[in-house]
C-alpha atoms as a PDB file:
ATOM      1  CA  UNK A   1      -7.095   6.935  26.305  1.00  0.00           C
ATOM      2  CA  UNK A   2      -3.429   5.235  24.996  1.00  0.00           C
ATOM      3  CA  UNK A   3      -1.657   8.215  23.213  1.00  0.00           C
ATOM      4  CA  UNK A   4      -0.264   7.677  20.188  1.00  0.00           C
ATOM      5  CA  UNK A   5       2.762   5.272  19.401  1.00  0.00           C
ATOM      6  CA  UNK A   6       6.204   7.013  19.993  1.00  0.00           C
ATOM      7  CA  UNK A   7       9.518   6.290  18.142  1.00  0.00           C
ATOM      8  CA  UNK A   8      10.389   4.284  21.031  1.00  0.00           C
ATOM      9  CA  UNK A   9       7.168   1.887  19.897  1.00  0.00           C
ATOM     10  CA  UNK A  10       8.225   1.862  16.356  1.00  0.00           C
ATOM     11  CA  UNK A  11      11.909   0.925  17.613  1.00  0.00           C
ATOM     12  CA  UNK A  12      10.342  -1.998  19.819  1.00  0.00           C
ATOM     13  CA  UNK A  13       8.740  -4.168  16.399  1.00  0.00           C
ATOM     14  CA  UNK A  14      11.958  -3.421  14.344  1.00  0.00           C
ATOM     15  CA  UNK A  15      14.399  -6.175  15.761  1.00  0.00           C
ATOM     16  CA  UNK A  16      15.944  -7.971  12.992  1.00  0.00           C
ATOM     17  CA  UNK A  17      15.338 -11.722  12.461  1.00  0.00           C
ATOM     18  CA  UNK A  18      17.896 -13.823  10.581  1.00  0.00           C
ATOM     19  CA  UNK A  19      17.021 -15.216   7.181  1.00  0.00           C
ATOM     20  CA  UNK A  20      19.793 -15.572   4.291  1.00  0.00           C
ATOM     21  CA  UNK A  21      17.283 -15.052   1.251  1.00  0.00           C
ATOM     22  CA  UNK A  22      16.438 -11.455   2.444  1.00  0.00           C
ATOM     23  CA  UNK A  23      19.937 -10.717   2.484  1.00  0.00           C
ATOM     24  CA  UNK A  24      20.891 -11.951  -0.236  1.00  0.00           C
ATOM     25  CA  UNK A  25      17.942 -10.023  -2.139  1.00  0.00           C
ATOM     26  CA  UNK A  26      18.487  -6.599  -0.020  1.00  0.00           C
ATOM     27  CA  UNK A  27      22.511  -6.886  -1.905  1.00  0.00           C
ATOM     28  CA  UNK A  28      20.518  -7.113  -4.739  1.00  0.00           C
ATOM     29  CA  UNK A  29      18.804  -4.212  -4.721  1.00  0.00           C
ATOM     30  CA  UNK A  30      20.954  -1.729  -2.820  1.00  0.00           C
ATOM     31  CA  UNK A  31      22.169   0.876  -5.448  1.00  0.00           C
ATOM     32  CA  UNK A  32      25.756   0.785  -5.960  1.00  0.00           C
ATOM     33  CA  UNK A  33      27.377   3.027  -3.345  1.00  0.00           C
ATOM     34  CA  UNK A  34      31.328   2.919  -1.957  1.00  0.00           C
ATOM     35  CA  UNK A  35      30.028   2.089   1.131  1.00  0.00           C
ATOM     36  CA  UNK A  36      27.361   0.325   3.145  1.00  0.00           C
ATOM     37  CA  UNK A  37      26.385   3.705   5.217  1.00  0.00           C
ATOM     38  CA  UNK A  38      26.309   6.012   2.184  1.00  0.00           C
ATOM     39  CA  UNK A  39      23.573   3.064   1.094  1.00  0.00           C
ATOM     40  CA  UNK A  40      20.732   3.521   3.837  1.00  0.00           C
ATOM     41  CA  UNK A  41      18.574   6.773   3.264  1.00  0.00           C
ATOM     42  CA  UNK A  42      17.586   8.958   6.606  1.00  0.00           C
ATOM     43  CA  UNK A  43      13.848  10.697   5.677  1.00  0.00           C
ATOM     44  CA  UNK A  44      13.585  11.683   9.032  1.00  0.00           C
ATOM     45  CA  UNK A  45      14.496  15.739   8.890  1.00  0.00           C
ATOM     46  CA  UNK A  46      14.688  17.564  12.318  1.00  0.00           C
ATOM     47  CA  UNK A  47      12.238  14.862  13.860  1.00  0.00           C
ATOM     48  CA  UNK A  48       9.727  14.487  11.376  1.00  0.00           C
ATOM     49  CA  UNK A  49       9.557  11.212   9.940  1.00  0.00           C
ATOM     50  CA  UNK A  50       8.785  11.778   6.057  1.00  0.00           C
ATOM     51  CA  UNK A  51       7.519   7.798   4.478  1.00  0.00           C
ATOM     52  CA  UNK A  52       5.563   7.453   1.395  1.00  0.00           C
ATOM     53  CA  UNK A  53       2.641   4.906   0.639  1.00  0.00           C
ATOM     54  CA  UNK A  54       3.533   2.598  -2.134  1.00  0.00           C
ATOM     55  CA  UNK A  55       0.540   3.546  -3.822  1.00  0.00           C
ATOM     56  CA  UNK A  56       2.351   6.249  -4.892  1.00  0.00           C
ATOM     57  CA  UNK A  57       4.447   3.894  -7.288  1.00  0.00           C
ATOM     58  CA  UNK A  58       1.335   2.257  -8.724  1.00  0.00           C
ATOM     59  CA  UNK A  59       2.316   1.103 -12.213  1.00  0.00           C
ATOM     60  CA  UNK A  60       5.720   1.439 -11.558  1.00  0.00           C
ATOM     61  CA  UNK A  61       6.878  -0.890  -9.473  1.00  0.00           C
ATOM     62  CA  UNK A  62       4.825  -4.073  -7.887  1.00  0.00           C
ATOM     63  CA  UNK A  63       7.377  -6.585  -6.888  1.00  0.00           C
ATOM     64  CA  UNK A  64       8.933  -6.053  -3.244  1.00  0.00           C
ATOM     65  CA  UNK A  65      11.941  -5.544  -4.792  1.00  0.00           C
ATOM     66  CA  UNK A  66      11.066  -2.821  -7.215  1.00  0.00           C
ATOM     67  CA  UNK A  67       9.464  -1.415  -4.741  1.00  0.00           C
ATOM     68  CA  UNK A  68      12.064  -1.139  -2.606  1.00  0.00           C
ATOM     69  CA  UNK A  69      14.540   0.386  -5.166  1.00  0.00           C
ATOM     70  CA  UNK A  70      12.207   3.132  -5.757  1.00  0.00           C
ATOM     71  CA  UNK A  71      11.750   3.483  -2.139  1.00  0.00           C
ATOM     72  CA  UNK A  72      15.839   4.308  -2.272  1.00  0.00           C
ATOM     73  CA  UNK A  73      15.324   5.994  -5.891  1.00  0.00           C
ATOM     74  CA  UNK A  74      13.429   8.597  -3.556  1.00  0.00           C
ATOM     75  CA  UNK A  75      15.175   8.885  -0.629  1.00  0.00           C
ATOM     76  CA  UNK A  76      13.211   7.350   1.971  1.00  0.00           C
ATOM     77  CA  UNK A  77      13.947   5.756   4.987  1.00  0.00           C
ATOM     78  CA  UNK A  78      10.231   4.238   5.572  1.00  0.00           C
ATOM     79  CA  UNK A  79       6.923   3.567   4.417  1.00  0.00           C
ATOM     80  CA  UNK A  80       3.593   2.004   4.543  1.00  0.00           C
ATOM     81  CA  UNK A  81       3.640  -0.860   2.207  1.00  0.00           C
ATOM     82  CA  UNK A  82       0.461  -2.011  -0.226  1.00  0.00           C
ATOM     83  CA  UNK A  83      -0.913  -5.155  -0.828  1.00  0.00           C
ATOM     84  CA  UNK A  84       0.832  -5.902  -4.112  1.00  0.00           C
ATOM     85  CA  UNK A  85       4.151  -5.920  -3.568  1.00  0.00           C
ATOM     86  CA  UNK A  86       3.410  -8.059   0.476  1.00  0.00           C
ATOM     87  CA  UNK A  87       1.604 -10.666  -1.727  1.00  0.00           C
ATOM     88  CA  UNK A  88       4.081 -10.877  -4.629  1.00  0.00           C
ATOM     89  CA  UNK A  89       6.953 -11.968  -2.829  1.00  0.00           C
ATOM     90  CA  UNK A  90       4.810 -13.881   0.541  1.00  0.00           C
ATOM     91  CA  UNK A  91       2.244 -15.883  -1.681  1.00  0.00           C
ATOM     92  CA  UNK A  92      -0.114 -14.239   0.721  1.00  0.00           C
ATOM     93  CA  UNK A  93      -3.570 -14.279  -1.177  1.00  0.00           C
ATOM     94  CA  UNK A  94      -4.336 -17.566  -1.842  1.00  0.00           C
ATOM     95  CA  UNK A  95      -7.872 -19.092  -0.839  1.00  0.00           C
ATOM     96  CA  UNK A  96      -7.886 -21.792   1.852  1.00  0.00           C
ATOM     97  CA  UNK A  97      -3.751 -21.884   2.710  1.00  0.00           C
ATOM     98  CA  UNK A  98      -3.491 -24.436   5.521  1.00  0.00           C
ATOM     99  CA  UNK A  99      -1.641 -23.727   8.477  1.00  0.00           C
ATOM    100  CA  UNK A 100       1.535 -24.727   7.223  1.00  0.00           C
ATOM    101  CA  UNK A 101       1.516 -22.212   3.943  1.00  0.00           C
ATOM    102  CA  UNK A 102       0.009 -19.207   6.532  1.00  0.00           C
ATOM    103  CA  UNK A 103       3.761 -20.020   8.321  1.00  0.00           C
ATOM    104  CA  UNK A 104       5.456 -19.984   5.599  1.00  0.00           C
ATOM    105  CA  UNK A 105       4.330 -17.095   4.186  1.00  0.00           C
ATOM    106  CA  UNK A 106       4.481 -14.976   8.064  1.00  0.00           C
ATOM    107  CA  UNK A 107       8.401 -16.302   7.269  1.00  0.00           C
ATOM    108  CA  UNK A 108       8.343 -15.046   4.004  1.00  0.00           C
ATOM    109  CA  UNK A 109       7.074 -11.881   5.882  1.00  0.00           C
ATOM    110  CA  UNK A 110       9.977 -11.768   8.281  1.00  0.00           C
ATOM    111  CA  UNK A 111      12.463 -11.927   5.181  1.00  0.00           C
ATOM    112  CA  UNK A 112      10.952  -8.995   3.473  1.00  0.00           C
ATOM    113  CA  UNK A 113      10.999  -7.466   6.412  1.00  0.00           C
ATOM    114  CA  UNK A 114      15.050  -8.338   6.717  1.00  0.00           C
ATOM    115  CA  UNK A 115      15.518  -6.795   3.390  1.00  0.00           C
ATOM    116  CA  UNK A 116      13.766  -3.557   3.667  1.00  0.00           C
ATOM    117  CA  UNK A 117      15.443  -2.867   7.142  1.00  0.00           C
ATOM    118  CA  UNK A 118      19.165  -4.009   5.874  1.00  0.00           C
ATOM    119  CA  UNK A 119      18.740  -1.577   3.126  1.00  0.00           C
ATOM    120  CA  UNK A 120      17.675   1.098   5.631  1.00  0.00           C
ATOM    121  CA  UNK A 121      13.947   1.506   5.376  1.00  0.00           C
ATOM    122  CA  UNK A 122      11.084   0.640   7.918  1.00  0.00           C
ATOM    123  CA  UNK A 123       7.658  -0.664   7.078  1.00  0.00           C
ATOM    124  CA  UNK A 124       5.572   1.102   9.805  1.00  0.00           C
ATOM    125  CA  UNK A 125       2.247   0.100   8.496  1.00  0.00           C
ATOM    126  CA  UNK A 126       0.911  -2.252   5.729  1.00  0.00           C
ATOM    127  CA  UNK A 127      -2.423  -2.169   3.727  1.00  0.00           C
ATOM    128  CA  UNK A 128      -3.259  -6.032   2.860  1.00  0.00           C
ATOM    129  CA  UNK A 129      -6.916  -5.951   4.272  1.00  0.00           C
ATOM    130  CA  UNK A 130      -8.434  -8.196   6.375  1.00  0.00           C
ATOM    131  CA  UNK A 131     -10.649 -10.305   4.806  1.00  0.00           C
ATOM    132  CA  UNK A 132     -14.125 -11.082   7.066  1.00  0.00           C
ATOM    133  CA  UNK A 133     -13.346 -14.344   8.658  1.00  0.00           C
ATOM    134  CA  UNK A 134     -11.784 -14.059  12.676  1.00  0.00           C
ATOM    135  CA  UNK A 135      -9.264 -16.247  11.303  1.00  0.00           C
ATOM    136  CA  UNK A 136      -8.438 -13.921   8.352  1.00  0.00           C
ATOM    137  CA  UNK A 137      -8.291 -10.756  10.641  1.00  0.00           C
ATOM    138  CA  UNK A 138      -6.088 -12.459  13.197  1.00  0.00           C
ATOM    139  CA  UNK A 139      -3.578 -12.917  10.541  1.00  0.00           C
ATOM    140  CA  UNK A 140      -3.816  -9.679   8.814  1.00  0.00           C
ATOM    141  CA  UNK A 141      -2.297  -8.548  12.553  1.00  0.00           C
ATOM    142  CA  UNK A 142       0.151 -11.310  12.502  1.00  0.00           C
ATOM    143  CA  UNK A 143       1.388 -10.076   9.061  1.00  0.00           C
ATOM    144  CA  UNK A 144       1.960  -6.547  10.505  1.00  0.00           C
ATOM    145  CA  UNK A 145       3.783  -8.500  13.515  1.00  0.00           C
ATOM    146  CA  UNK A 146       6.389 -10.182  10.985  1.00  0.00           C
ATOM    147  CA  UNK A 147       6.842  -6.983   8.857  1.00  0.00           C
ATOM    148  CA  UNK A 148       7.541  -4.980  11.879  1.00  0.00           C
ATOM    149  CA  UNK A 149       4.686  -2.394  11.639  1.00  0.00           C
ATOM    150  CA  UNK A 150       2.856  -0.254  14.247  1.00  0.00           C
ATOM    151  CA  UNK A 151      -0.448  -0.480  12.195  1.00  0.00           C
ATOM    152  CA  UNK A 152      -2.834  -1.351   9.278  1.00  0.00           C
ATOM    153  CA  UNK A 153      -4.653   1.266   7.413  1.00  0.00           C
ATOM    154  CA  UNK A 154      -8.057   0.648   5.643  1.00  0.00           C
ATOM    155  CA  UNK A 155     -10.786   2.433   4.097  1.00  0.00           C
ATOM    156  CA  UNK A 156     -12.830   4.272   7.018  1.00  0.00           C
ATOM    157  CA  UNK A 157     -15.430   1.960   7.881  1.00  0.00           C
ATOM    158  CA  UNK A 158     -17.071   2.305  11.579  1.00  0.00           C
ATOM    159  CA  UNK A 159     -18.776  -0.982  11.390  1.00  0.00           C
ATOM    160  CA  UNK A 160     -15.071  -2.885  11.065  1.00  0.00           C
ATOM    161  CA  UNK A 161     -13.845  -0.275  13.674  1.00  0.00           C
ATOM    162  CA  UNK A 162     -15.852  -2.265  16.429  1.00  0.00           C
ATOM    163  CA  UNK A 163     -14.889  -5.752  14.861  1.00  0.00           C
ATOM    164  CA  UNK A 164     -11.110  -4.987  14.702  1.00  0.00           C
ATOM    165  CA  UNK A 165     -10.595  -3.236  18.124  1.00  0.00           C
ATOM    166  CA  UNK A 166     -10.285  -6.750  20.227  1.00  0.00           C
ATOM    167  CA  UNK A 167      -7.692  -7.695  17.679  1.00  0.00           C
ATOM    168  CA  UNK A 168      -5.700  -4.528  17.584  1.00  0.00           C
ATOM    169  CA  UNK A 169      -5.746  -4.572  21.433  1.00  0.00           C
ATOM    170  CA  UNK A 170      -4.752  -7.792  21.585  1.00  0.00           C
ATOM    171  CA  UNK A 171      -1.808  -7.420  19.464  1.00  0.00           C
ATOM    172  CA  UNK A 172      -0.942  -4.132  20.129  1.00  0.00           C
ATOM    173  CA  UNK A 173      -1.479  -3.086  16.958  1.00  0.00           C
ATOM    174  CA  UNK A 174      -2.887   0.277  15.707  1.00  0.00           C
ATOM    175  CA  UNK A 175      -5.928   0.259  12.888  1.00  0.00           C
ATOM    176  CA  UNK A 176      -5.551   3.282  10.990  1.00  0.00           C
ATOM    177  CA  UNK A 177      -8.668   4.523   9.313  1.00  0.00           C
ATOM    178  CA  UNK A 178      -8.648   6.312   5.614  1.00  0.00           C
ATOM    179  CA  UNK A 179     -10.413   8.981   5.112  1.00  0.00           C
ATOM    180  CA  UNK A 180     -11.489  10.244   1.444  1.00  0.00           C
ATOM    181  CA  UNK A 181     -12.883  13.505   0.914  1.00  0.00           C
ATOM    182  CA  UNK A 182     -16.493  12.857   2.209  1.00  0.00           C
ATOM    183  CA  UNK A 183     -15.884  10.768   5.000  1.00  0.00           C
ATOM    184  CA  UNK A 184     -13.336  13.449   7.301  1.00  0.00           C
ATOM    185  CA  UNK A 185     -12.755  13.205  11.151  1.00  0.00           C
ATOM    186  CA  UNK A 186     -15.485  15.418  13.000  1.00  0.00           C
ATOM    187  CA  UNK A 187     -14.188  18.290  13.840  1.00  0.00           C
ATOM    188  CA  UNK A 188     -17.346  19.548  15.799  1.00  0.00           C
ATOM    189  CA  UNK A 189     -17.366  16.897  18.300  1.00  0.00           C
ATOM    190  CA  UNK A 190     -15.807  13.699  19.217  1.00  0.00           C
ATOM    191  CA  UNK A 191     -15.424  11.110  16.008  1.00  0.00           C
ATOM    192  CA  UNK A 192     -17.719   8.545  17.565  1.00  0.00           C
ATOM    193  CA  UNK A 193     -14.593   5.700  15.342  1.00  0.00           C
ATOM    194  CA  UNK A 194     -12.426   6.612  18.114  1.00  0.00           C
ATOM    195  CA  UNK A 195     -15.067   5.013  20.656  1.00  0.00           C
ATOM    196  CA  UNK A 196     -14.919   1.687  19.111  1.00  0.00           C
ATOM    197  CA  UNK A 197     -11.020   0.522  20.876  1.00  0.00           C
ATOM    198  CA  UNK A 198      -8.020   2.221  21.877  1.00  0.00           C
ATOM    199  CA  UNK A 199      -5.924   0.782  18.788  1.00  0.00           C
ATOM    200  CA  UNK A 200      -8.252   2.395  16.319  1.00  0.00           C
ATOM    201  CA  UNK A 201      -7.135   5.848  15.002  1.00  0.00           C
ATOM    202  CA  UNK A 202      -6.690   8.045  11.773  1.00  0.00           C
ATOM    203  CA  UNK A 203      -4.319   7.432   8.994  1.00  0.00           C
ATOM    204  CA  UNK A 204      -5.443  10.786   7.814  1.00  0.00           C
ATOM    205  CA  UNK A 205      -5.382  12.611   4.370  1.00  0.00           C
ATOM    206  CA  UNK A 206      -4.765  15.999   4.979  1.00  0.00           C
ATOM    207  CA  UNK A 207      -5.053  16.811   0.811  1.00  0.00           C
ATOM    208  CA  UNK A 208      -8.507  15.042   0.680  1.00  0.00           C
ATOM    209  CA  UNK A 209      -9.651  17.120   4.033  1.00  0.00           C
ATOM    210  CA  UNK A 210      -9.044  20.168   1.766  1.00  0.00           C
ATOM    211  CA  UNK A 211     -10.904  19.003  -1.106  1.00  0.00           C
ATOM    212  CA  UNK A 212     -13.228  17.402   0.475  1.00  0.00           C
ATOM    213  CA  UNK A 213     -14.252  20.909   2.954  1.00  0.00           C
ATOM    214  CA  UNK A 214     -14.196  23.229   0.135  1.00  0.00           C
ATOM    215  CA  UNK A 215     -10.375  24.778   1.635  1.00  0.00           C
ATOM    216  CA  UNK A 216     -10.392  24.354   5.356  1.00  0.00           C
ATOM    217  CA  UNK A 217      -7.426  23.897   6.774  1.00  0.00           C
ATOM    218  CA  UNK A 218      -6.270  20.190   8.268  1.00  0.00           C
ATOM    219  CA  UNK A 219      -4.491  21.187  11.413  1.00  0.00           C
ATOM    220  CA  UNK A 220      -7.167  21.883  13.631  1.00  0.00           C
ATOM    221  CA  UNK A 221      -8.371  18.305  12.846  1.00  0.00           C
ATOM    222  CA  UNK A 222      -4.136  17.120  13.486  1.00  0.00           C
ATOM    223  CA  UNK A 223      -4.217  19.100  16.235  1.00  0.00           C
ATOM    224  CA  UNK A 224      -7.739  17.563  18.035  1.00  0.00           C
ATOM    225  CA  UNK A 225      -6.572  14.047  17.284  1.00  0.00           C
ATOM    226  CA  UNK A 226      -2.638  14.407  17.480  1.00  0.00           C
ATOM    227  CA  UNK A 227      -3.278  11.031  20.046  1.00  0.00           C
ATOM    228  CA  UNK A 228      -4.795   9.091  17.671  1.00  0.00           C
ATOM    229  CA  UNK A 229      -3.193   9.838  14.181  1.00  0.00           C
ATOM    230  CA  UNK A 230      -1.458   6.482  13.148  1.00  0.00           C
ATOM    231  CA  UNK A 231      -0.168   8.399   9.687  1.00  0.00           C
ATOM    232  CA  UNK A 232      -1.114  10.733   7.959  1.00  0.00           C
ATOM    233  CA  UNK A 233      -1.517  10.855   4.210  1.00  0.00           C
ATOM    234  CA  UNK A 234       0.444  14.404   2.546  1.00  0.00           C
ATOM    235  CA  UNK A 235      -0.718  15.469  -0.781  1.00  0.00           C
ATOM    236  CA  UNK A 236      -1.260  19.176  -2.027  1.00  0.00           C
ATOM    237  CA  UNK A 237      -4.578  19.481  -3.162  1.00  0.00           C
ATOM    238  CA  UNK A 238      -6.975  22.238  -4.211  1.00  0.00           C
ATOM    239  CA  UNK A 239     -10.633  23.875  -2.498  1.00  0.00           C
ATOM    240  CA  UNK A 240     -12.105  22.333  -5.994  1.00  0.00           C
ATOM    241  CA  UNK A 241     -10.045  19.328  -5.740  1.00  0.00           C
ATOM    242  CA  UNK A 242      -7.096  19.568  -8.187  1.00  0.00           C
ATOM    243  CA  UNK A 243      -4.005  17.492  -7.330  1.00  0.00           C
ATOM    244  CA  UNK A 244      -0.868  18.666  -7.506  1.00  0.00           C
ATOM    245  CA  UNK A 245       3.036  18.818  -7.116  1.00  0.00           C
ATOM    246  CA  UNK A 246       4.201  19.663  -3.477  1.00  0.00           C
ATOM    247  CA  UNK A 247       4.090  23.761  -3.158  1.00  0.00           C
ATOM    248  CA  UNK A 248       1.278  24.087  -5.954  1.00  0.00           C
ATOM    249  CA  UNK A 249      -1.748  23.671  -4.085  1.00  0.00           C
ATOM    250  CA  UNK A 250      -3.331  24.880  -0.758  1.00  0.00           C
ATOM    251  CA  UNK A 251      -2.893  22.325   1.419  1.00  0.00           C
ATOM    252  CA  UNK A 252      -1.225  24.035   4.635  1.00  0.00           C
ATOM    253  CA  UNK A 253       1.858  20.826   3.841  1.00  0.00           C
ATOM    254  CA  UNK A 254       4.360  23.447   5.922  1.00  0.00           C
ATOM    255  CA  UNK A 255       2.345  24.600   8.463  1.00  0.00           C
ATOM    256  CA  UNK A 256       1.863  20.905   9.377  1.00  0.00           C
ATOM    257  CA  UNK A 257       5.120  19.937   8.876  1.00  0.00           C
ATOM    258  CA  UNK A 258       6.190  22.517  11.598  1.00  0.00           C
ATOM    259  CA  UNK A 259       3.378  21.799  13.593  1.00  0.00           C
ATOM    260  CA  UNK A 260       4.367  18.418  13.986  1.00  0.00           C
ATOM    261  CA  UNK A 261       8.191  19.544  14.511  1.00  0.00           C
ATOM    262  CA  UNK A 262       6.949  21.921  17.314  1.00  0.00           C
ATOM    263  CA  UNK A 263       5.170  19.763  19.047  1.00  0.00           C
ATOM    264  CA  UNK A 264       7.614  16.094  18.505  1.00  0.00           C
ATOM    265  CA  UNK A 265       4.863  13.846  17.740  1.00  0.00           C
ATOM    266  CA  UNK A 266       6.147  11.048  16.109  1.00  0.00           C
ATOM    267  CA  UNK A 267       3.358   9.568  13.741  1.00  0.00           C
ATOM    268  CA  UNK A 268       4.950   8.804  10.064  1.00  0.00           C
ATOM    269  CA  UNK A 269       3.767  11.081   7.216  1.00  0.00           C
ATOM    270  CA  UNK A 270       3.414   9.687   4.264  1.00  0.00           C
ATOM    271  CA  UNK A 271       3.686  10.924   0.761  1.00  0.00           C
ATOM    272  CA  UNK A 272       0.833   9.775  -1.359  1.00  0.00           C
ATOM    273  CA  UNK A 273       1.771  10.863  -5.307  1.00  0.00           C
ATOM    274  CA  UNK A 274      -1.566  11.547  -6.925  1.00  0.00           C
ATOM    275  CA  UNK A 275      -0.833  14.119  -9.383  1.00  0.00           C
ATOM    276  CA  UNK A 276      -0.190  13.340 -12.806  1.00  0.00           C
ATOM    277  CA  UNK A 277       3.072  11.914 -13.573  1.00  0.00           C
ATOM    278  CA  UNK A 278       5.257  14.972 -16.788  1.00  0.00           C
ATOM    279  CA  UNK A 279       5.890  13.146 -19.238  1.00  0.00           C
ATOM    280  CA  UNK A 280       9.258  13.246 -18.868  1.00  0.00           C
ATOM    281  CA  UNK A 281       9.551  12.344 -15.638  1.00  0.00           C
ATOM    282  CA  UNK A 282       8.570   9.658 -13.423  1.00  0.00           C
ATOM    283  CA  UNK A 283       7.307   7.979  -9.897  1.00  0.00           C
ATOM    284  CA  UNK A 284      10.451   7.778  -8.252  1.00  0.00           C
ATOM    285  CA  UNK A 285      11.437  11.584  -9.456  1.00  0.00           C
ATOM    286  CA  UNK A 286       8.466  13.129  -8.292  1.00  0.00           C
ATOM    287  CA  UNK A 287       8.327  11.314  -4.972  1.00  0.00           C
ATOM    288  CA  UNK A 288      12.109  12.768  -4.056  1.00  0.00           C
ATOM    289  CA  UNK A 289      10.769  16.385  -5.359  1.00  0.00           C
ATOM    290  CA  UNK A 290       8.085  15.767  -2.515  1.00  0.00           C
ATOM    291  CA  UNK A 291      11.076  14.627  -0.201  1.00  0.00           C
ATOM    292  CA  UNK A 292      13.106  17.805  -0.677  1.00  0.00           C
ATOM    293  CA  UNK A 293      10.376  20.109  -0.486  1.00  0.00           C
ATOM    294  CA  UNK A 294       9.198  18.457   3.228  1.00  0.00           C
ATOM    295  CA  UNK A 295      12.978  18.611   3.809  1.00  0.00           C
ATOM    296  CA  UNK A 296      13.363  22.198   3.155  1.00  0.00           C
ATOM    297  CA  UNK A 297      10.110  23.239   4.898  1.00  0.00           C
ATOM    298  CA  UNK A 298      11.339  21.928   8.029  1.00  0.00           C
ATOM    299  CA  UNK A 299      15.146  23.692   7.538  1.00  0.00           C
END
C-alpha cells in the first residue's frame, strides 16, 4: 500500500516554470505591501497545512484572479482550486479543442500556476472533472501536472474509482474521493474504493461525517485511513446537520487539528465555508475567522 503523499511530494510538482503573463498578473493582484515577503501568506501553523476549497468563495469571486485575492484576503498559503476559476482564465471547457488549443490551454495552466505560487499560494489539488472519454481523463491528470497538484477530488463514485486508478498510477497522481453525508468511509471494515488503485483515496468531509452519522466523531475514520486521506474537507457541523461558524458546532475541528499535529501527517485541510454568510460580512472575512481559529487551536 503507497502511504500518503508527504510535503516532500507536494515540494516535488511545485517547480516554477517561466511565463511573463503570470507575472505580470500575480503584480496585479498582490495586495499592496512594503515588501515582497510581507506579501506571501504562511497557513501552515506548527505543521498543519490549513488550505481552503474555492467553493468556499462561490459567488464571490470566479475569475483566477479574484480568486486569488481572496485567497490572500484570507490568509492562505494554499488551496484546492474549482472548476470555474481553472476554466476562466485556461479556456479549458470547450467541446472538441484540437491538440493545439489542449497545449495551449496546459500553458495557460502553467501560468496560473506561476501566479498563484509567486504570490505565495500552492494549488495542491484541483476539481475540473474528468469528463468520460480516455482522452478527456488523461488530460484532466495533465491539468493537475501543469497546476502543480498532488490530486483531483470528485464526487465519491466507486465505479470511476476502477476507471481512474491506471491513470492516477500512471501519473502519479492522487484521486481524492468526496464524501457527502450518506456516502462516508466504512468504518467497520475496509472501504472496498481503496481496492480499486493505490492513487485513489479520501478527500474527506469531516463536517458531513457528523451530520451524516447522527454525531460520531471523524477521527477514528482519519485515524483508519491517515494513508490514504488526499484532503480533508473542515467544516463545523451539527448531529441534525446545521452548519456553522468554526467553534459553533460539534465537529471535533481541534481534536483533529492536534491529531494531525501529533502525528505530522501532511495531507492539506481545507476550509470549506458553508454556513451562511452575516450580512455584514463576507467570504473572504469568514474564511480568515476559520484561519485564526485552526491557528489558535494548534497554539
Amino acid at each position: 500500500m503507497r502511504t500518503s503523499f508527504t510535503t516532500q511530494d507536494s515540494l516535488s510538482r511545485r517547480q516554477l516554470i517561466a511565463g511573463g503573463t503570470a507575472a505580470v498578473a500575480a503584480a496585479l493582484v498582490l495586495p499592496r505591501l512594503a515588501g515582497a515577503a510581507e506579501a506571501k501568506p504562511n497557513s501552515v501553523f506548527d505543521g498543519v497545512r490549513i488550505g481552503a476549497t474555492t467553493y468556499s468563495y462561490r459567488g464571490y469571486a470566479t475569475s483566477a484572479e479574484d480568486t486569488l485575492k481572496a485567497l490572500l484576503g484570507s490568509g492562505l498559503s494554499e488551496c484546492e482550486l474549482k472548476a470555474e476559476p481553472i476554466q476562466a482564465f485556461t479556456g479549458i471547457g470547450a467541446k472538441n479543442p484540437t491538440d493545439a488549443q489542449r497545449e495551449e490551454q496546459l500553458a495557460k495552466c502553467r501560468e496560473l500556476r506561476r501566479m498563484y505560487n509567486d504570490a505565495g499560494v500552492t494549488i495542491h489539488l484541483h476539481k475540473l472533472g474528468f469528463g468520460s472519454s480516455d482522452e478527456q481523463i488523461e488530460f484532466s491528470f495533465m491539468v493537475a501536472e501543469a497546476l502543480g497538484c498532488v490530486g483531483i477530488t470528485m464526487e465519491r463514485n466507486d465505479a470511476a474509482a476502477k476507471k481512474l486508478a491506471p491513470f492516477a498510477a500512471k501519473h502519479k497522481i492522487w484521486v481524492g474521493m468526496h464524501n457527502h453525508t450518506g456516502n462516508c468511509p466504512a468504518l467497520d471494515k475496509p472501504d472496498p474504493i481503496l481496492e480499486a488503485g493505490e492513487y485513489i483515496g479520501f478527500n474527506f468531509d469531516v463536517g458531513h461525517y457528523v451530520a451524516g452519522t447522527k454525531g460520531l466523531s471523524p477521527v477514528p475514520v482519519i485515524e483508519k485511513y491517515h494513508d490514504r486521506m488526499v484532503s480533508l474537507h473542515i467544516k463545523d457541523r451539527t448531529g441534525d446537520g446545521k452548519n456553522l461558524a468554526f467553534g459553533q458546532g460539534t465537529t471535533p475541528l481541534k481534536e483533529i487539528l492536534q491529531l494531525i499535529r501529533r502525528e505530522k501527517w501532511a495531507f492539506p485541510c481545507d476550509i470549506e465555508l458553508e454556513y451562511a454568510v452575516p450580512k455584514d460580512s463576507d467570504p473572504v472575512k469568514e474564511v480568515a475567522r476559520s484561519v485564526q481559529y485552526c491557528k489558535a487551536a494548534l497554539a
